[in-house]
Each structure stands twice: as structure tokens, then as C-alpha cells.
Protein backbone atom coordinates (compact mmCIF):
# COMPACT_ATOMS: atom_id res chain seq x y z
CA UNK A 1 0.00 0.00 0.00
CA UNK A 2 2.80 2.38 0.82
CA UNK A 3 4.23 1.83 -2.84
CA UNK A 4 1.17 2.55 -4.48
CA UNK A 5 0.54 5.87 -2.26
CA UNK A 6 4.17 6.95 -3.69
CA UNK A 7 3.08 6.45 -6.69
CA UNK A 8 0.21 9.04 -7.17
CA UNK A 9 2.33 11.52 -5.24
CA UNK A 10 4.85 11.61 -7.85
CA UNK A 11 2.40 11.73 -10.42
CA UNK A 12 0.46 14.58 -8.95
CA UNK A 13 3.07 17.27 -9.51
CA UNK A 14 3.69 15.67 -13.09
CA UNK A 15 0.07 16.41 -13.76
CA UNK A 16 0.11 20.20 -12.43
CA UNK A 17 3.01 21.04 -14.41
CA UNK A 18 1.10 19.66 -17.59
CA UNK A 19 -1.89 21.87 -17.16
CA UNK A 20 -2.00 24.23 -19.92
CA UNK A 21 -2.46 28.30 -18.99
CA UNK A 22 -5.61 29.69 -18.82
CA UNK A 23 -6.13 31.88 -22.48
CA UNK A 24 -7.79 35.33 -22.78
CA UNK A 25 -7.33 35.79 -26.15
CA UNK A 26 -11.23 37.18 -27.36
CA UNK A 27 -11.92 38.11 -31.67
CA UNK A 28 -13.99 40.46 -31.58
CA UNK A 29 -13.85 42.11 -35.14
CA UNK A 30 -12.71 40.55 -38.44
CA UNK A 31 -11.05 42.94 -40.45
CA UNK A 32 -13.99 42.88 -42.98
CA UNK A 33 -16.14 43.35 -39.94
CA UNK A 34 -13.97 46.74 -39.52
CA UNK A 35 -13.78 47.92 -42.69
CA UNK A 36 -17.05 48.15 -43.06
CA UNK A 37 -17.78 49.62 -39.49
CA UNK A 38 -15.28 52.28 -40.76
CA UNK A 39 -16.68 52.96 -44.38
CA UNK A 40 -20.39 52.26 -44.52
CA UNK A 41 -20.82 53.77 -47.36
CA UNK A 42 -17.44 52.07 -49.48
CA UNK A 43 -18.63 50.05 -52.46
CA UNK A 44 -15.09 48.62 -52.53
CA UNK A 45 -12.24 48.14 -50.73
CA UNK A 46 -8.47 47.99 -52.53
CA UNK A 47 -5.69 45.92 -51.10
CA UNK A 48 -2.51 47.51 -51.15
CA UNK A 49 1.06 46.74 -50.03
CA UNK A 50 2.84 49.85 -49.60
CA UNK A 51 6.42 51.06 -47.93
CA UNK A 52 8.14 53.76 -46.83
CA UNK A 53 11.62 55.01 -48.05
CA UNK A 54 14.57 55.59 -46.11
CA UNK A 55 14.03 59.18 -46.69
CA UNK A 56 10.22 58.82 -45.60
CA UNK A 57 11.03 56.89 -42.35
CA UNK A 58 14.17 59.38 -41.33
CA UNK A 59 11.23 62.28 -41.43
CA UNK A 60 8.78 59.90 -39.55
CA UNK A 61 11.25 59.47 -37.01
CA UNK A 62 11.67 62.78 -36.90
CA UNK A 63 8.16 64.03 -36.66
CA UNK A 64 7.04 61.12 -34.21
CA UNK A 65 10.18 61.36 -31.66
CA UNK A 66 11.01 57.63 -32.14
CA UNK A 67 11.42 55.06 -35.04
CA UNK A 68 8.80 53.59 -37.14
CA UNK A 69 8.15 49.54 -36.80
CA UNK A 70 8.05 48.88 -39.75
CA UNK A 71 8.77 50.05 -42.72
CA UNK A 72 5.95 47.90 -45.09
CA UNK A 73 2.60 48.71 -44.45
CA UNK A 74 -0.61 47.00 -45.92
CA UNK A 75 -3.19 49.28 -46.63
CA UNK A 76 -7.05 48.57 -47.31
CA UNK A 77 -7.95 52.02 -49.21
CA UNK A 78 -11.90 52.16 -48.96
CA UNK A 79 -14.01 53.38 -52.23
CA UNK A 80 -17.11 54.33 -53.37
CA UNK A 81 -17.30 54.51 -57.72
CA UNK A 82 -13.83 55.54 -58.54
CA UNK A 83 -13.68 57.74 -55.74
CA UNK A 84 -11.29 57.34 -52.69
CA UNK A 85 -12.73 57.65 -49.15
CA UNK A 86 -9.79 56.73 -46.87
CA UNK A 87 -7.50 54.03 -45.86
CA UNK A 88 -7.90 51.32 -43.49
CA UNK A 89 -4.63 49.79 -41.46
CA UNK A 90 -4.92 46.70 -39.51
CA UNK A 91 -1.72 46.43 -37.23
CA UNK A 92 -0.47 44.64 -33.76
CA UNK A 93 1.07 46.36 -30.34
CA UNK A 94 2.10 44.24 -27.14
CA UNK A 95 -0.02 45.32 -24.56
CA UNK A 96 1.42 43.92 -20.84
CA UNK A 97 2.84 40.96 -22.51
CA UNK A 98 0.35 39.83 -25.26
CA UNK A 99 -0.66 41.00 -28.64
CA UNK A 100 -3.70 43.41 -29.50
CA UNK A 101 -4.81 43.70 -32.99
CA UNK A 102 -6.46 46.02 -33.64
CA UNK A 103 -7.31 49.15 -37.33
CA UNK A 104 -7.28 52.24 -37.72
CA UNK A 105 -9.63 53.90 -40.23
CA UNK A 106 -8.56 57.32 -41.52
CA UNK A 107 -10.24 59.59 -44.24
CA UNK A 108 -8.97 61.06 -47.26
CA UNK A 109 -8.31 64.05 -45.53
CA UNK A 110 -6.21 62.80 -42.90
CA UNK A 111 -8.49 62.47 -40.01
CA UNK A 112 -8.76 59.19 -37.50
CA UNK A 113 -12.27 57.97 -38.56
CA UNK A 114 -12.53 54.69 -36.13
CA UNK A 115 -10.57 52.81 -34.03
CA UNK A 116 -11.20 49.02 -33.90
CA UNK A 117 -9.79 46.64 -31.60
CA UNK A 118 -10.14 42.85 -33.27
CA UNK A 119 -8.18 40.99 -31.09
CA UNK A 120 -7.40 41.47 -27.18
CA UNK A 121 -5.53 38.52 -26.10
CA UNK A 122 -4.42 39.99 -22.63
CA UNK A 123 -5.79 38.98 -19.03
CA UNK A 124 -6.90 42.34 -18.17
CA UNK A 125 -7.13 45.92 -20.05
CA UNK A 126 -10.03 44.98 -22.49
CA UNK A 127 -11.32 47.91 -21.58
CA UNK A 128 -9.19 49.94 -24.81
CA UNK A 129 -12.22 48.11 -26.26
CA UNK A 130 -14.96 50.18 -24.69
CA UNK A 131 -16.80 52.92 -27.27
CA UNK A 132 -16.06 56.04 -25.46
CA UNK A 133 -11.95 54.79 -25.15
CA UNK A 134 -11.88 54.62 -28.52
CA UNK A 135 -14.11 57.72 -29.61
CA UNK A 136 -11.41 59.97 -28.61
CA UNK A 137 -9.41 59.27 -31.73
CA UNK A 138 -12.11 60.15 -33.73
CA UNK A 139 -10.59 63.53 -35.85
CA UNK A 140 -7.48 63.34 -35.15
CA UNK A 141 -4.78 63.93 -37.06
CA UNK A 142 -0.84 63.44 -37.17
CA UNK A 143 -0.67 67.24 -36.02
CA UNK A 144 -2.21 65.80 -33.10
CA UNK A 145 -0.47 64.86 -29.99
CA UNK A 146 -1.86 61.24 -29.85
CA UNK A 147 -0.75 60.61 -25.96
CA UNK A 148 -2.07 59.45 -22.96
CA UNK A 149 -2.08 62.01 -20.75
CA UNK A 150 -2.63 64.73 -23.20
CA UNK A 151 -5.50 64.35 -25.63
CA UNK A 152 -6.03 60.41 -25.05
CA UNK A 153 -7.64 59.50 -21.34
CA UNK A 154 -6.03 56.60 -19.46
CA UNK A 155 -7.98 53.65 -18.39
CA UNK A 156 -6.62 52.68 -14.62
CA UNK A 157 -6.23 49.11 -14.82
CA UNK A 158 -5.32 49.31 -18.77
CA UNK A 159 -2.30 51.69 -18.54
CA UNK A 160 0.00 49.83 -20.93
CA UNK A 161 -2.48 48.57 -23.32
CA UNK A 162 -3.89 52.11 -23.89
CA UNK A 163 -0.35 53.22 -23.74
CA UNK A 164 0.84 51.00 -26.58
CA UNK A 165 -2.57 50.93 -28.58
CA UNK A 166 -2.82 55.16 -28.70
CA UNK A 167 1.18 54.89 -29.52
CA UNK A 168 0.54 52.69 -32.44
CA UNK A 169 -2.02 54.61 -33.73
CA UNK A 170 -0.03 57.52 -33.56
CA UNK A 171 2.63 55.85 -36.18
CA UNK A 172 -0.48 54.71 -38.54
CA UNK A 173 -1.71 58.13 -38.64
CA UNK A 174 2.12 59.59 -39.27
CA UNK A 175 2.78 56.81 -41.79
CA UNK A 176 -0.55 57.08 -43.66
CA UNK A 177 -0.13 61.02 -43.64
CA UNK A 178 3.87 60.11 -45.32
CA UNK A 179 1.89 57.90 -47.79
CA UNK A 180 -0.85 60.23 -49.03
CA UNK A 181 1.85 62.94 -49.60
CA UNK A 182 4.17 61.25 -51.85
CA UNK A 183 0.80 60.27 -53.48
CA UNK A 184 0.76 56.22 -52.96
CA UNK A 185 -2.71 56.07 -51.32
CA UNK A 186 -4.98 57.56 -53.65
């Protein structure tokens, strides 16, 4: 009997260590699902792989304080007939430790038109996803700060993901503003 007691106590621990993480991640939006939140009124939606120069990401890093992530960029640029309504960017930040996916819809003038989130995969912050977080991007431009603190409210609780979310944004909206003036988003 005593054998058989040691066995199941050195299978117990085996069994613990085995146990796979609890998972947050949560889709919320596909990025169809955003596009069209974003541009009702888009009759079509053009796929397009664009990137930035060296020149264009030297000014960028100038302009933003930091580097750019990336230097290739898809864009989704929305129309209705022939005519061009804005852009749509889907891109990824860490949060605490986890990804959060999330697009950025911006018109043809400049301005932040939505702010999506797709994809929270972290334990706790989901609150970036909340309607009035998000609504405070709504007309901004890359003339505009775009940081906690000063035009975007913090979320206690979800200080890093609105950190990192609101700082990605802020290189979408510098990047797509690049773009449209060397003329490769129209």
C-alpha cells in the first residue's frame, strides 16, 4: 500500500506542471467586420502593399520622436465609384505581454475615422475596447499629440495597453499622412 501511495504523489506534480495556462485571447472584429464599421458607405475596398523610403522613415522618425516599426505597411484604401474615401490599417502592439490587434480607419483628408480593436488577447485591459476609449481618436490627425495624458484619457487598470494601442495609432496616422503625400494612397 505504501508503494502505491508513492506512486500518485509523484504523479500529482507531473500532472500540475502539464496543465495548460488559462487563455484570454477574445476576436472580436474581423477585419472585414472593420472595414465596413469604418466605411459604410465604401462600395469597394483595394488591397494595397505599400512602404516607406529611407528618406520617408528618417522624417517619420523625426516628426514622431522615435522610429517607425516597420517600414511595409498594408493598406485597405476604402471606395465608393472611382472615388477614394480613406485608408484602413490593420496592425499589432504588445499590450502587458500579449498582442492586440487592432485598425485604424482614416479619411482622405487625414483624419482618424474609427478605431477598432479585433483581437485582445491579454488577461486584463479589455477595456481599450470600450466605445467612449476609442471615440477619442475620432478627428485626429498626425498634427495631433496622440498621448495618454494629453489628448487620449487613461484607463486605470489598462495603462500599458492604452499606452501602446494610442502609440501605435499615432505611427499609422504619421505613416498614412507620409503615404498620401508622396501620393501612394490615392
Amino acid at each position: 500500500m505504501h508503494r502505491r501511495g508513492m506512486a500518485w504523489s509523484l504523479l500529482a506534480p507531473s500532472v500540475v506542471i502539464a496543465a495548460p495556462a488559462p487563455s484570454f485571447a477574445v476576436d472580436y472584429l474581423t477585419t472585414e467586420q472593420a472595414l465596413a464599421e469604418a466605411f459604410p458607405e465604401a462600395q469597394t475596398f483595394e488591397l494595397r502593399a505599400v512602404s516607406l523610403s529611407p528618406e520617408q522613415l528618417g522624417l517619420l522618425r523625426q516628426r514622431l520622436g522615435e522610429p517607425v516599426r516597420k517600414a511595409s505597411w498594408t493598406a485597405r484604401i476604402a471606395r465608393k465609384d472611382s472615388t477614394a474615401l480613406g485608408v484602413l490599417v490593420v496592425d499589432e502592439v504588445i499590450g502587458k505581454s500579449e498582442r492586440i490587434t487592432y485598425a485604424v480607419g482614416i479619411n482622405k483628408n487625414g483624419a482618424i475615422r474609427s478605431v477598432e480593436i479585433l483581437s485582445y488577447r491579454e488577461s486584463h485591459g479589455q477595456e481599450v475596447r470600450l466605445p467612449a476609449w476609442r471615440r477619442q481618436f475620432a478627428g485626429k490627425t498626425a498634427a495631433s499629440p496622440l498621448r495618454v495624458g494629453e489628448d487620449i484619457a487613461n484607463i486605470s487598470g489598462a495603462t500599458l495597453s492604452c499606452s501602446h494601442v494610442t502609440a501605435g495609432v499615432r505611427q499609422i496616422v504619421a505613416v498614412v499622412e507620409a503615404l498620401r503625400e508622396a501620393g501612394e494612397l490615392e
